[in-house]
PDB file of N, CA and C in Angstrom:
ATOM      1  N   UNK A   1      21.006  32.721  -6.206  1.00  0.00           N
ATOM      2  CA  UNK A   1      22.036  33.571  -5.616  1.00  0.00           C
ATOM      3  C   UNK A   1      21.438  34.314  -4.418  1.00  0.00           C
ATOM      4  N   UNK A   2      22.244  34.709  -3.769  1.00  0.00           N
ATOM      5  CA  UNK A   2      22.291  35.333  -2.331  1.00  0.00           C
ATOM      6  C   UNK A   2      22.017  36.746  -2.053  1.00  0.00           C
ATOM      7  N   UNK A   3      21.488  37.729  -2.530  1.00  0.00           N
ATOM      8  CA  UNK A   3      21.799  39.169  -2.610  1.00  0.00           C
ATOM      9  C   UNK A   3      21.731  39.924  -1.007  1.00  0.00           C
ATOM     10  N   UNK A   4      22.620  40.628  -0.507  1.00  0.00           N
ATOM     11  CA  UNK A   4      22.896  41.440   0.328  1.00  0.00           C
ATOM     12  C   UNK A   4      22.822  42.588   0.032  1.00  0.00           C
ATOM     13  N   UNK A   5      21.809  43.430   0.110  1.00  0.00           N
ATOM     14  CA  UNK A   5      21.946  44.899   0.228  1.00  0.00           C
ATOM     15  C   UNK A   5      21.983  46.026   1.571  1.00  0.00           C
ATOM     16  N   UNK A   6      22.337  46.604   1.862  1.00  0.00           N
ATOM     17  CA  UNK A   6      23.073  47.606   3.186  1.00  0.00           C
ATOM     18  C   UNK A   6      22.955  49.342   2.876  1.00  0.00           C
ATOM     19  N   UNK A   7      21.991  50.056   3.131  1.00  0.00           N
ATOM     20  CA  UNK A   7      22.077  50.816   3.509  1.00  0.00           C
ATOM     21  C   UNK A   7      22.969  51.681   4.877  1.00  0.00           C
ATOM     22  N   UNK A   8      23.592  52.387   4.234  1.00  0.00           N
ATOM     23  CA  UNK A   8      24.256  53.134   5.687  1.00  0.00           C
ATOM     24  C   UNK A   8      24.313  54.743   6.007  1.00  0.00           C
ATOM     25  N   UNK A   9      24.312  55.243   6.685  1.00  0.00           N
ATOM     26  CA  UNK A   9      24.218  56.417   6.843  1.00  0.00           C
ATOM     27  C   UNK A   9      25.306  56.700   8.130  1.00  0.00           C
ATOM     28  N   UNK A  10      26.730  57.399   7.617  1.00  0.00           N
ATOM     29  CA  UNK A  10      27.305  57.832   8.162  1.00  0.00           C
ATOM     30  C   UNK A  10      27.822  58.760   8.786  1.00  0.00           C
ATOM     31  N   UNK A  11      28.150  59.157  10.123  1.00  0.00           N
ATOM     32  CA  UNK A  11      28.092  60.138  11.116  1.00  0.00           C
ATOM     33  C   UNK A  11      29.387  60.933  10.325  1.00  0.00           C
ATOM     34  N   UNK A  12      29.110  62.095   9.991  1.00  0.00           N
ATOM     35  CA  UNK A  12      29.838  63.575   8.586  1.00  0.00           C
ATOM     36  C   UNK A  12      30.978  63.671   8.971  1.00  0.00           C
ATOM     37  N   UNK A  13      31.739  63.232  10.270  1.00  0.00           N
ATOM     38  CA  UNK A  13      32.805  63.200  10.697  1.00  0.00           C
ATOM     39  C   UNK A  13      33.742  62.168  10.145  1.00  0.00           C
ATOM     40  N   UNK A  14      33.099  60.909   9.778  1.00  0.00           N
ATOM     41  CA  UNK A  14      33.722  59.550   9.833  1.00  0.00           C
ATOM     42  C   UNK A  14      33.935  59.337   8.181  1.00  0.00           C
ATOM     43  N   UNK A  15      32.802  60.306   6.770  1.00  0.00           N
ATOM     44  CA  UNK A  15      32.600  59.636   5.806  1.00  0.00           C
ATOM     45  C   UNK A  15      34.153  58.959   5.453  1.00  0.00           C
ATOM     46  N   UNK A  16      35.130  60.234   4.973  1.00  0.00           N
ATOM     47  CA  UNK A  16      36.106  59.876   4.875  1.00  0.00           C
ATOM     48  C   UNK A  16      36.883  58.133   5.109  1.00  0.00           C
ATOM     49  N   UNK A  17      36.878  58.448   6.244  1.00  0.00           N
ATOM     50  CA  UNK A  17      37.511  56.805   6.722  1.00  0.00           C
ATOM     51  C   UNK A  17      36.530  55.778   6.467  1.00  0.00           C
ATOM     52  N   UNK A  18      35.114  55.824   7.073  1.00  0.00           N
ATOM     53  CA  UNK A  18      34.626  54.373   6.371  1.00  0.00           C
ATOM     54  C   UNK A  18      34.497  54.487   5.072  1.00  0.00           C
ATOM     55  N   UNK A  19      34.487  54.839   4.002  1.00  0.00           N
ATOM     56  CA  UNK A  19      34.751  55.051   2.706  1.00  0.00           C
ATOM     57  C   UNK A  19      36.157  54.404   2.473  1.00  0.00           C
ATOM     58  N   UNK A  20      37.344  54.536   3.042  1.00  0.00           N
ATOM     59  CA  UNK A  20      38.648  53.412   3.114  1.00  0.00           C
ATOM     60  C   UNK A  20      38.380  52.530   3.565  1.00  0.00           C
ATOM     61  N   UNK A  21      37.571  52.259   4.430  1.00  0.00           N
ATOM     62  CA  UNK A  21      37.636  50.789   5.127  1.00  0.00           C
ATOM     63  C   UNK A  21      36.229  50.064   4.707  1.00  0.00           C
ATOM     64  N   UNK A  22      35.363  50.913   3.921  1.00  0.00           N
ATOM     65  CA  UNK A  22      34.236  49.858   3.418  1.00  0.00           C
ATOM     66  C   UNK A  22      34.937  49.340   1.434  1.00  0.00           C
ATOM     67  N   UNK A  23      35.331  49.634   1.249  1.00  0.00           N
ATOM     68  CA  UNK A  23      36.436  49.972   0.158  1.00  0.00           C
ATOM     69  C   UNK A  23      37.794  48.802   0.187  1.00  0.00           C
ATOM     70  N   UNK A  24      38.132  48.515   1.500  1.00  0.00           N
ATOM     71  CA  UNK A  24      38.893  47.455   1.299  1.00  0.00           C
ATOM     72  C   UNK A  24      38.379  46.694   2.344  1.00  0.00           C
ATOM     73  N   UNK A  25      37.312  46.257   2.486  1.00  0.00           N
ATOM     74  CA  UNK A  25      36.802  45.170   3.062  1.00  0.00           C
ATOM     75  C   UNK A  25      35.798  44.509   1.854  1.00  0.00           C
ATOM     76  N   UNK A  26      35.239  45.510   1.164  1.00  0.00           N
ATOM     77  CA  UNK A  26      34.744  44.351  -0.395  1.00  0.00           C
ATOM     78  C   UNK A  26      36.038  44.318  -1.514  1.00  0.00           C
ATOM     79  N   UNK A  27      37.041  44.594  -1.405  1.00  0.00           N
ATOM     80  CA  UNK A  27      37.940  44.328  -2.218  1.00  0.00           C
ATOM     81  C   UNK A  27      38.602  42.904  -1.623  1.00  0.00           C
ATOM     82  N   UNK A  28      38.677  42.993  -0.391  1.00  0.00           N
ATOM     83  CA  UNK A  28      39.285  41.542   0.546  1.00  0.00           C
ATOM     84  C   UNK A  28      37.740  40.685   0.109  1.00  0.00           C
ATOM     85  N   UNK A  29      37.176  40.754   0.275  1.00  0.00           N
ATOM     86  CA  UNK A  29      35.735  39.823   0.018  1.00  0.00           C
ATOM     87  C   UNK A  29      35.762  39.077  -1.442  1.00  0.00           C
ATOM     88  N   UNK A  30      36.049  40.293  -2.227  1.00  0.00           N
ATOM     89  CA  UNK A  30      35.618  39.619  -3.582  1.00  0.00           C
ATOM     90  C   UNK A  30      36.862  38.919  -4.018  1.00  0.00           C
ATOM     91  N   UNK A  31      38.134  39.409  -3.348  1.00  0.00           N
ATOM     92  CA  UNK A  31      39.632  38.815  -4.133  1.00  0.00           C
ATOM     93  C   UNK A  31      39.731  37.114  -2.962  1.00  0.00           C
ATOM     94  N   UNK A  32      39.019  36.984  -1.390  1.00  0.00           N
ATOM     95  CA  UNK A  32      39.518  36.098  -1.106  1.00  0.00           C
ATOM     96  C   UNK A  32      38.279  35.264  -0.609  1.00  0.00           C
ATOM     97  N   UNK A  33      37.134  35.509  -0.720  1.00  0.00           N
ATOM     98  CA  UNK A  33      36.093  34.567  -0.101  1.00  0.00           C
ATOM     99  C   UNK A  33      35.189  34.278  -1.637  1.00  0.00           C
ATOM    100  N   UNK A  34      35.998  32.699  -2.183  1.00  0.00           N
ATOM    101  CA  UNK A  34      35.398  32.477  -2.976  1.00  0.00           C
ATOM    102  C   UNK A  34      33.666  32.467  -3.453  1.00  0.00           C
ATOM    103  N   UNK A  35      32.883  32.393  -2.518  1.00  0.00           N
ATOM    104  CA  UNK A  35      31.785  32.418  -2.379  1.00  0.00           C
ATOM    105  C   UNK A  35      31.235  33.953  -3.005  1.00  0.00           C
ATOM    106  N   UNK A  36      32.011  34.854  -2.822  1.00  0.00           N
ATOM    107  CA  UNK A  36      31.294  36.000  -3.069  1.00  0.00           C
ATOM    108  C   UNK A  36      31.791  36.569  -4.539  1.00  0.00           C
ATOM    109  N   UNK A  37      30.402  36.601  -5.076  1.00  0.00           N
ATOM    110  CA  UNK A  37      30.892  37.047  -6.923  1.00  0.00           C
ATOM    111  C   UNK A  37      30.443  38.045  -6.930  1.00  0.00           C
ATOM    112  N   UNK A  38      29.597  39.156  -5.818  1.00  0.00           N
ATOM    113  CA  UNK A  38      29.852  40.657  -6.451  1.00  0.00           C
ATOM    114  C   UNK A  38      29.590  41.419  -5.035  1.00  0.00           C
ATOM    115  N   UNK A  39      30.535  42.833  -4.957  1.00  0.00           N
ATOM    116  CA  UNK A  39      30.201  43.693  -3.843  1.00  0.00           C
ATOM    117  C   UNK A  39      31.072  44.872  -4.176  1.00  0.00           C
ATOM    118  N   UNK A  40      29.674  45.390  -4.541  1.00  0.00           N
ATOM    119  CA  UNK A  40      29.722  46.582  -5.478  1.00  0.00           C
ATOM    120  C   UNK A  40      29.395  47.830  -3.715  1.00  0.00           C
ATOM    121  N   UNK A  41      30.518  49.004  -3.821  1.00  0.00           N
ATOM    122  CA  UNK A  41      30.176  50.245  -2.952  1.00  0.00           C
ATOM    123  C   UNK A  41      29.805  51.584  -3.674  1.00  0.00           C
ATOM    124  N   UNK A  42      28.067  51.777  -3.392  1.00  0.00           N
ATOM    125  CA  UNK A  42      28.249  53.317  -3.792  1.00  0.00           C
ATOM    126  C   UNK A  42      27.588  54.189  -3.267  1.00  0.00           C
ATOM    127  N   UNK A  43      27.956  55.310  -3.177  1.00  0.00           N
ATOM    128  CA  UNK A  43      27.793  56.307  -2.432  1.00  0.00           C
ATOM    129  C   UNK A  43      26.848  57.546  -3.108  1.00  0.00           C
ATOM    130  N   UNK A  44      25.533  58.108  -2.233  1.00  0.00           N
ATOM    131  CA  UNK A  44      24.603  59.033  -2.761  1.00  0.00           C
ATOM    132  C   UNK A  44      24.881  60.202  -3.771  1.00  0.00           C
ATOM    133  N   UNK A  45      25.196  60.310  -4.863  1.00  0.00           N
ATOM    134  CA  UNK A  45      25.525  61.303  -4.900  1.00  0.00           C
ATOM    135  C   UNK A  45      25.497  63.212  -4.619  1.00  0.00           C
ATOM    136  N   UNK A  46      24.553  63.153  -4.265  1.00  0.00           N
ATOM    137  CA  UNK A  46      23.545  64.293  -3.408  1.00  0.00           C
ATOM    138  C   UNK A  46      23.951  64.576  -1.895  1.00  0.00           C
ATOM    139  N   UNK A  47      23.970  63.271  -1.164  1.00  0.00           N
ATOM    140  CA  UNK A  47      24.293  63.478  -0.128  1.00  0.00           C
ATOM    141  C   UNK A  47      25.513  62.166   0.405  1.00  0.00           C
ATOM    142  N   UNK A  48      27.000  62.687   0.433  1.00  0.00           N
ATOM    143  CA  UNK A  48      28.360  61.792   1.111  1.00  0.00           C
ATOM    144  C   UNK A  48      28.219  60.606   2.311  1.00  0.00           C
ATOM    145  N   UNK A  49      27.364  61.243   3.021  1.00  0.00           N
ATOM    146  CA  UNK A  49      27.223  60.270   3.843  1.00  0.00           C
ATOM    147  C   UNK A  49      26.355  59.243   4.099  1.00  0.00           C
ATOM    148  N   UNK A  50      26.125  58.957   2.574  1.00  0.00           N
ATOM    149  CA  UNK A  50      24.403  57.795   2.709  1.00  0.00           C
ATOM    150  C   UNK A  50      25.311  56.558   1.589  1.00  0.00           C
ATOM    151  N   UNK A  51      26.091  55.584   2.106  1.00  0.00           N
ATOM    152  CA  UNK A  51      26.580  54.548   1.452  1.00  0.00           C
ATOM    153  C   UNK A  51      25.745  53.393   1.340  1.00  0.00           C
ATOM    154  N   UNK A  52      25.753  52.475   0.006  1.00  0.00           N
ATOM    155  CA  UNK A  52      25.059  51.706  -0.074  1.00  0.00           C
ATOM    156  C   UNK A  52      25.584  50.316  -0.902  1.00  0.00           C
ATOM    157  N   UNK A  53      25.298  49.226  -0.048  1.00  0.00           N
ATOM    158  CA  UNK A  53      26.193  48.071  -0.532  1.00  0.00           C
ATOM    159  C   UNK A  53      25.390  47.362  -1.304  1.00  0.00           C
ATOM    160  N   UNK A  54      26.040  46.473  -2.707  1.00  0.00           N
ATOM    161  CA  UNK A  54      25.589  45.360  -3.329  1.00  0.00           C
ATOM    162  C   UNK A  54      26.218  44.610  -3.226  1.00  0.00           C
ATOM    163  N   UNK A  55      25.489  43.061  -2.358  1.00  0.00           N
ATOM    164  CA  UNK A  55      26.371  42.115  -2.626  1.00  0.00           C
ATOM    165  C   UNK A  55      25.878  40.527  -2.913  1.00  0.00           C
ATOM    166  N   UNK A  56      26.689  39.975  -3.534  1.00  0.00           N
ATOM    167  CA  UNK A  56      26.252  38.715  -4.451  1.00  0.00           C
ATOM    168  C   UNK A  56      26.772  37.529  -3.999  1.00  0.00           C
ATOM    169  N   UNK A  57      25.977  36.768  -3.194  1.00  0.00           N
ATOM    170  CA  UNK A  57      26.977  35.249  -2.676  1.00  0.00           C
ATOM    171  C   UNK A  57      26.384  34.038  -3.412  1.00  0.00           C
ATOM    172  N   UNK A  58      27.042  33.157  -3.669  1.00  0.00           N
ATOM    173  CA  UNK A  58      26.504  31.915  -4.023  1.00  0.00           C
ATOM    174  C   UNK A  58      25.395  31.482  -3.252  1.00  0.00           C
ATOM    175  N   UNK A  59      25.153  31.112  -1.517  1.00  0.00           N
ATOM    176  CA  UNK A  59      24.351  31.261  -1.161  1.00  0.00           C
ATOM    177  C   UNK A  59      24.609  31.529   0.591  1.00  0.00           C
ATOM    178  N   UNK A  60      23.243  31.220   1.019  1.00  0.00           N
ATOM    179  CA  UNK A  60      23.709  31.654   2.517  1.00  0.00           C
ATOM    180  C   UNK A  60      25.136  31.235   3.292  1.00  0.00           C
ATOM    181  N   UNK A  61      25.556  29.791   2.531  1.00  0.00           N
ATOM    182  CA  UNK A  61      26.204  29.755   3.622  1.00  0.00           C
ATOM    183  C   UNK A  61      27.512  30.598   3.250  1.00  0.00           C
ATOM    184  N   UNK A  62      27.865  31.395   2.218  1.00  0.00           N
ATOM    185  CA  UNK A  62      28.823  32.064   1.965  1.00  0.00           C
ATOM    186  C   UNK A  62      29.046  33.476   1.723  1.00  0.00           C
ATOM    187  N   UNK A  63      27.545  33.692   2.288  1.00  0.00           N
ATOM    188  CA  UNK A  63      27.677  35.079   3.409  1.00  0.00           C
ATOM    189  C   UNK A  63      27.586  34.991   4.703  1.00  0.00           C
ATOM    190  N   UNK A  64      27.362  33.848   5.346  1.00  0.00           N
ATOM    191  CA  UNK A  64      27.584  33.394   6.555  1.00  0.00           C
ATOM    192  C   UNK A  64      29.496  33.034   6.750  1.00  0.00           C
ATOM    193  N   UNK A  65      29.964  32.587   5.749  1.00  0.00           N
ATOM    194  CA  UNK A  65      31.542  32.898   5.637  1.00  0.00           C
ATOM    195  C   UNK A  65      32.075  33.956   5.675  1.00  0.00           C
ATOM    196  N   UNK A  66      31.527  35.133   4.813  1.00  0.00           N
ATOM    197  CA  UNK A  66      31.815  36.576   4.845  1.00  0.00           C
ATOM    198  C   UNK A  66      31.855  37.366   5.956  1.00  0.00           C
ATOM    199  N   UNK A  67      30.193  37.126   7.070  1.00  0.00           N
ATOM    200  CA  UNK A  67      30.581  37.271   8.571  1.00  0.00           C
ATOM    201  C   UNK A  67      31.257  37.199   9.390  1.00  0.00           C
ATOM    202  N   UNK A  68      31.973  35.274   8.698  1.00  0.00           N
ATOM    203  CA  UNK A  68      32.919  34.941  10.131  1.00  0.00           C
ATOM    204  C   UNK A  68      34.151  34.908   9.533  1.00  0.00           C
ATOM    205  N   UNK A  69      34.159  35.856   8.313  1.00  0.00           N
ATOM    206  CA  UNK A  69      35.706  36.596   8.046  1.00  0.00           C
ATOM    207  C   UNK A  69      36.721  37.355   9.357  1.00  0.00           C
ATOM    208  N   UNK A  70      37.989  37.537   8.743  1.00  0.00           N
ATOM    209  CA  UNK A  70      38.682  38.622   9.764  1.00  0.00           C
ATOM    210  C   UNK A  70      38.818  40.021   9.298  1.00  0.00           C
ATOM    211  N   UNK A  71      38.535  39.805   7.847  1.00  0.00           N
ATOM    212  CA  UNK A  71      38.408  41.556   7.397  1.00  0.00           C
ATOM    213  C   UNK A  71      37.374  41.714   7.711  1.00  0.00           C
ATOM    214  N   UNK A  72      36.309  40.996   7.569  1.00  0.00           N
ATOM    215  CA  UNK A  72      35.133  41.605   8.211  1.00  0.00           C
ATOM    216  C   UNK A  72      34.754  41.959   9.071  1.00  0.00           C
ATOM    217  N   UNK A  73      35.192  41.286  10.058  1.00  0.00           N
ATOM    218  CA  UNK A  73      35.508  41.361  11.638  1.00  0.00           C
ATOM    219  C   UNK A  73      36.360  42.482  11.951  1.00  0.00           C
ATOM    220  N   UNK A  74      37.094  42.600  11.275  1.00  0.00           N
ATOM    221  CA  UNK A  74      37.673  43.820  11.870  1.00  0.00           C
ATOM    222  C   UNK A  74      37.133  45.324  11.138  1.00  0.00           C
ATOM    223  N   UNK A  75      36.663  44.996  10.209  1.00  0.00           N
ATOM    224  CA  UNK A  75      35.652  46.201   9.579  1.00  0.00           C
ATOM    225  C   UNK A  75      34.879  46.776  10.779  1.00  0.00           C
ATOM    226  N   UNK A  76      34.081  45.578  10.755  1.00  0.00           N
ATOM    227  CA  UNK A  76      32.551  45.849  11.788  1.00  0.00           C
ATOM    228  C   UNK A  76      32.868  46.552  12.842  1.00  0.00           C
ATOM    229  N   UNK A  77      33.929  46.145  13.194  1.00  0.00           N
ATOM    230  CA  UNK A  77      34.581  47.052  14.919  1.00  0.00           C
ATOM    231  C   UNK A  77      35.306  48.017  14.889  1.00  0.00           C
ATOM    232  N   UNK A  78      35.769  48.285  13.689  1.00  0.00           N
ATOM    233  CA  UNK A  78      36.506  49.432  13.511  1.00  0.00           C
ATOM    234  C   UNK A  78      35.304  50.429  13.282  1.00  0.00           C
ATOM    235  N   UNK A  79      34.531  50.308  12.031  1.00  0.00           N
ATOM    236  CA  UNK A  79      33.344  51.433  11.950  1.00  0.00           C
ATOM    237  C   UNK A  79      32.287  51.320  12.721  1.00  0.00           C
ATOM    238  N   UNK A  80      31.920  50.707  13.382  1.00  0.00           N
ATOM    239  CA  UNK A  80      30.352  50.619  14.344  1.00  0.00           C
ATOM    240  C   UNK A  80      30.557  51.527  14.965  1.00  0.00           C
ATOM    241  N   UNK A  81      31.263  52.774  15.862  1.00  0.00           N
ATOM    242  CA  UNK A  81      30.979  53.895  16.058  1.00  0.00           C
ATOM    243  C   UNK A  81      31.017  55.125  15.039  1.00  0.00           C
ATOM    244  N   UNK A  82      31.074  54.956  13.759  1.00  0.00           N
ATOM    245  CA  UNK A  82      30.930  56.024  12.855  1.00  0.00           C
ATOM    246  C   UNK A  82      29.133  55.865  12.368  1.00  0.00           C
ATOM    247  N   UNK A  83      28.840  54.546  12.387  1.00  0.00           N
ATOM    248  CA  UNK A  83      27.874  54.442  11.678  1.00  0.00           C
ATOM    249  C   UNK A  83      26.267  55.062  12.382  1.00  0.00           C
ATOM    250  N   UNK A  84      25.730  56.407  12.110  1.00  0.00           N
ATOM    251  CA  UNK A  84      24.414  56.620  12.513  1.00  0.00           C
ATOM    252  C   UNK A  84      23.081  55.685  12.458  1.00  0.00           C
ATOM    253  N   UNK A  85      23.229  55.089  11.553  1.00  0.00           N
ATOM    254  CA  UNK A  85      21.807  54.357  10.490  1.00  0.00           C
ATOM    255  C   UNK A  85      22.146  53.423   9.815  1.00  0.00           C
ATOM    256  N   UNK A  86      21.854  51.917  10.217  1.00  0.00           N
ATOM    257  CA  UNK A  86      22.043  50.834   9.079  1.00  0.00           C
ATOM    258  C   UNK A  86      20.924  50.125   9.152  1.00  0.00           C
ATOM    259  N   UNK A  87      20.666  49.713   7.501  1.00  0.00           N
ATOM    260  CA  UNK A  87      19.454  48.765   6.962  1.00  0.00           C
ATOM    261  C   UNK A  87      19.948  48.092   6.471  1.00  0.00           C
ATOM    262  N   UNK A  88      19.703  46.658   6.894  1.00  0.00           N
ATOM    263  CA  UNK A  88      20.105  45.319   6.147  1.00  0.00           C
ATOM    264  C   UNK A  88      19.028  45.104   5.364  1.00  0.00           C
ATOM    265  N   UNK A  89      19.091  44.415   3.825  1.00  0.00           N
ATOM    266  CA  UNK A  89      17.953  43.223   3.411  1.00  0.00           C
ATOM    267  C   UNK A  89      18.960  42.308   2.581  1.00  0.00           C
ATOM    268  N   UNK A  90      18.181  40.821   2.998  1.00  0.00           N
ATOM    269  CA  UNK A  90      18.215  39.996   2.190  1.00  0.00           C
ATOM    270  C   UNK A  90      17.436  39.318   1.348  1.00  0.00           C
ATOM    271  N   UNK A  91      18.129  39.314   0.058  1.00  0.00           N
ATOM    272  CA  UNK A  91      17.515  38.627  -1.098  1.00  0.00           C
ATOM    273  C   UNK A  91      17.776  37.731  -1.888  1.00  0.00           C
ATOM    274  N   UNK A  92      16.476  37.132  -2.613  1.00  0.00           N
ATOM    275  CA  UNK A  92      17.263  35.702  -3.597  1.00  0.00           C
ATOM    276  C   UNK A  92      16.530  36.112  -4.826  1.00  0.00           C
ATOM    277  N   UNK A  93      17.765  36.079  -5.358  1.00  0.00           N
ATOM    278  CA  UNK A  93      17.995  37.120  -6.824  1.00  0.00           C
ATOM    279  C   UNK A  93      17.529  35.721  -7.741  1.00  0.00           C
ATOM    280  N   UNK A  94      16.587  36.042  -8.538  1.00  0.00           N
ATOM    281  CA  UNK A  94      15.764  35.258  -9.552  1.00  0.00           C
ATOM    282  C   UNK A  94      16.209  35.082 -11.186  1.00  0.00           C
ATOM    283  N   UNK A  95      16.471  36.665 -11.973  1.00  0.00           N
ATOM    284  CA  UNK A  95      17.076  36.003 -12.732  1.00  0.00           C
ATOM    285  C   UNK A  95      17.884  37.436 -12.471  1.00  0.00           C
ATOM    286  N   UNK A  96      19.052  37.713 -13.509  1.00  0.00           N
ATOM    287  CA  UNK A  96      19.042  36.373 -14.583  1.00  0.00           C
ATOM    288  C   UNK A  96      19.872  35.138 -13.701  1.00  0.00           C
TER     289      UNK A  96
END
Protein backbone atom coordinates (compact mmCIF):
# COMPACT_ATOMS: atom_id res chain seq x y z
CA UNK A 1 0.00 0.00 0.00
CA UNK A 2 0.68 3.60 -0.73
CA UNK A 3 0.74 5.82 2.45
CA UNK A 4 0.47 9.67 2.09
CA UNK A 5 1.04 11.68 5.00
CA UNK A 6 0.72 15.83 4.94
CA UNK A 7 1.49 17.98 7.42
CA UNK A 8 -0.04 21.51 7.25
CA UNK A 9 0.10 24.50 9.03
CA UNK A 10 -2.50 26.99 8.45
CA UNK A 11 -2.47 30.81 8.18
CA UNK A 12 -5.23 31.56 11.81
CA UNK A 13 -7.30 33.43 9.44
CA UNK A 14 -8.14 30.58 6.97
CA UNK A 15 -8.40 27.48 9.77
CA UNK A 16 -12.03 27.64 9.55
CA UNK A 17 -12.50 27.25 5.75
CA UNK A 18 -9.69 24.83 4.93
CA UNK A 19 -11.06 22.63 7.61
CA UNK A 20 -14.46 22.61 5.06
CA UNK A 21 -12.63 22.16 2.16
CA UNK A 22 -9.91 19.64 3.43
CA UNK A 23 -13.05 17.77 4.87
CA UNK A 24 -14.78 17.42 1.62
CA UNK A 25 -12.05 16.80 -0.58
CA UNK A 26 -11.17 13.35 1.45
CA UNK A 27 -14.77 12.62 1.66
CA UNK A 28 -14.91 13.07 -2.47
CA UNK A 29 -11.59 10.87 -2.46
CA UNK A 30 -12.63 8.09 -0.42
CA UNK A 31 -16.53 7.93 -1.79
CA UNK A 32 -15.21 8.34 -5.62
CA UNK A 33 -11.53 7.40 -6.43
CA UNK A 34 -11.63 3.80 -6.08
CA UNK A 35 -8.03 3.49 -5.49
CA UNK A 36 -8.09 5.25 -2.25
CA UNK A 37 -9.06 3.05 0.96
CA UNK A 38 -8.22 5.56 3.67
CA UNK A 39 -7.96 9.52 4.28
CA UNK A 40 -8.28 10.13 7.56
CA UNK A 41 -8.19 14.47 8.67
CA UNK A 42 -6.90 15.50 12.00
CA UNK A 43 -6.28 18.36 13.55
CA UNK A 44 -3.61 19.29 16.67
CA UNK A 45 -5.36 19.40 19.41
CA UNK A 46 -3.26 22.07 21.29
CA UNK A 47 -2.83 24.07 18.50
CA UNK A 48 -6.12 24.65 15.38
CA UNK A 49 -4.03 25.43 12.90
CA UNK A 50 -1.54 22.43 12.50
CA UNK A 51 -3.73 19.80 10.23
CA UNK A 52 -2.55 16.53 9.43
CA UNK A 53 -3.47 14.03 6.67
CA UNK A 54 -3.58 10.09 6.49
CA UNK A 55 -3.82 8.63 3.42
CA UNK A 56 -4.02 5.04 2.00
CA UNK A 57 -3.84 4.20 -1.87
CA UNK A 58 -3.55 0.94 -3.43
CA UNK A 59 -0.54 2.18 -5.05
CA UNK A 60 1.23 5.00 -6.79
CA UNK A 61 -0.60 5.04 -9.57
CA UNK A 62 -3.80 5.85 -7.56
CA UNK A 63 -2.50 8.66 -5.85
CA UNK A 64 -1.25 9.83 -8.98
CA UNK A 65 -5.24 9.61 -9.89
CA UNK A 66 -6.06 11.50 -6.73
CA UNK A 67 -3.74 14.43 -8.11
CA UNK A 68 -5.24 14.49 -11.44
CA UNK A 69 -8.68 14.60 -9.71
CA UNK A 70 -11.09 17.76 -10.04
CA UNK A 71 -11.85 17.90 -6.34
CA UNK A 72 -8.51 17.89 -5.89
CA UNK A 73 -7.72 20.30 -8.24
CA UNK A 74 -9.89 22.51 -7.13
CA UNK A 75 -8.93 22.01 -3.41
CA UNK A 76 -5.26 22.79 -4.16
CA UNK A 77 -6.26 26.25 -5.70
CA UNK A 78 -8.73 27.16 -3.59
CA UNK A 79 -6.42 26.72 -0.29
CA UNK A 80 -2.76 27.36 -1.52
CA UNK A 81 -3.06 30.88 -0.26
CA UNK A 82 -4.24 29.93 3.27
CA UNK A 83 -1.61 27.44 3.63
CA UNK A 84 1.74 28.81 5.71
CA UNK A 85 3.73 25.34 5.95
CA UNK A 86 3.34 22.05 4.09
CA UNK A 87 5.26 18.64 4.53
CA UNK A 88 4.67 15.91 2.26
CA UNK A 89 5.98 12.13 2.92
CA UNK A 90 5.60 9.17 1.17
CA UNK A 91 5.31 5.74 2.31
CA UNK A 92 4.98 1.95 1.69
CA UNK A 93 3.12 0.67 4.50
CA UNK A 94 4.49 -2.98 5.36
CA UNK A 95 2.15 -4.55 7.47
CA UNK A 96 -0.33 -5.28 8.32
Amino acid sequence: MYVVVVDFTIHRAHVDAFRAAIVANARASREREPGCRRFDVCVDTVDPARVFLYELYDDRAAFDAHLASAHFRDFDALVAPWVAAKAARMLARIDP
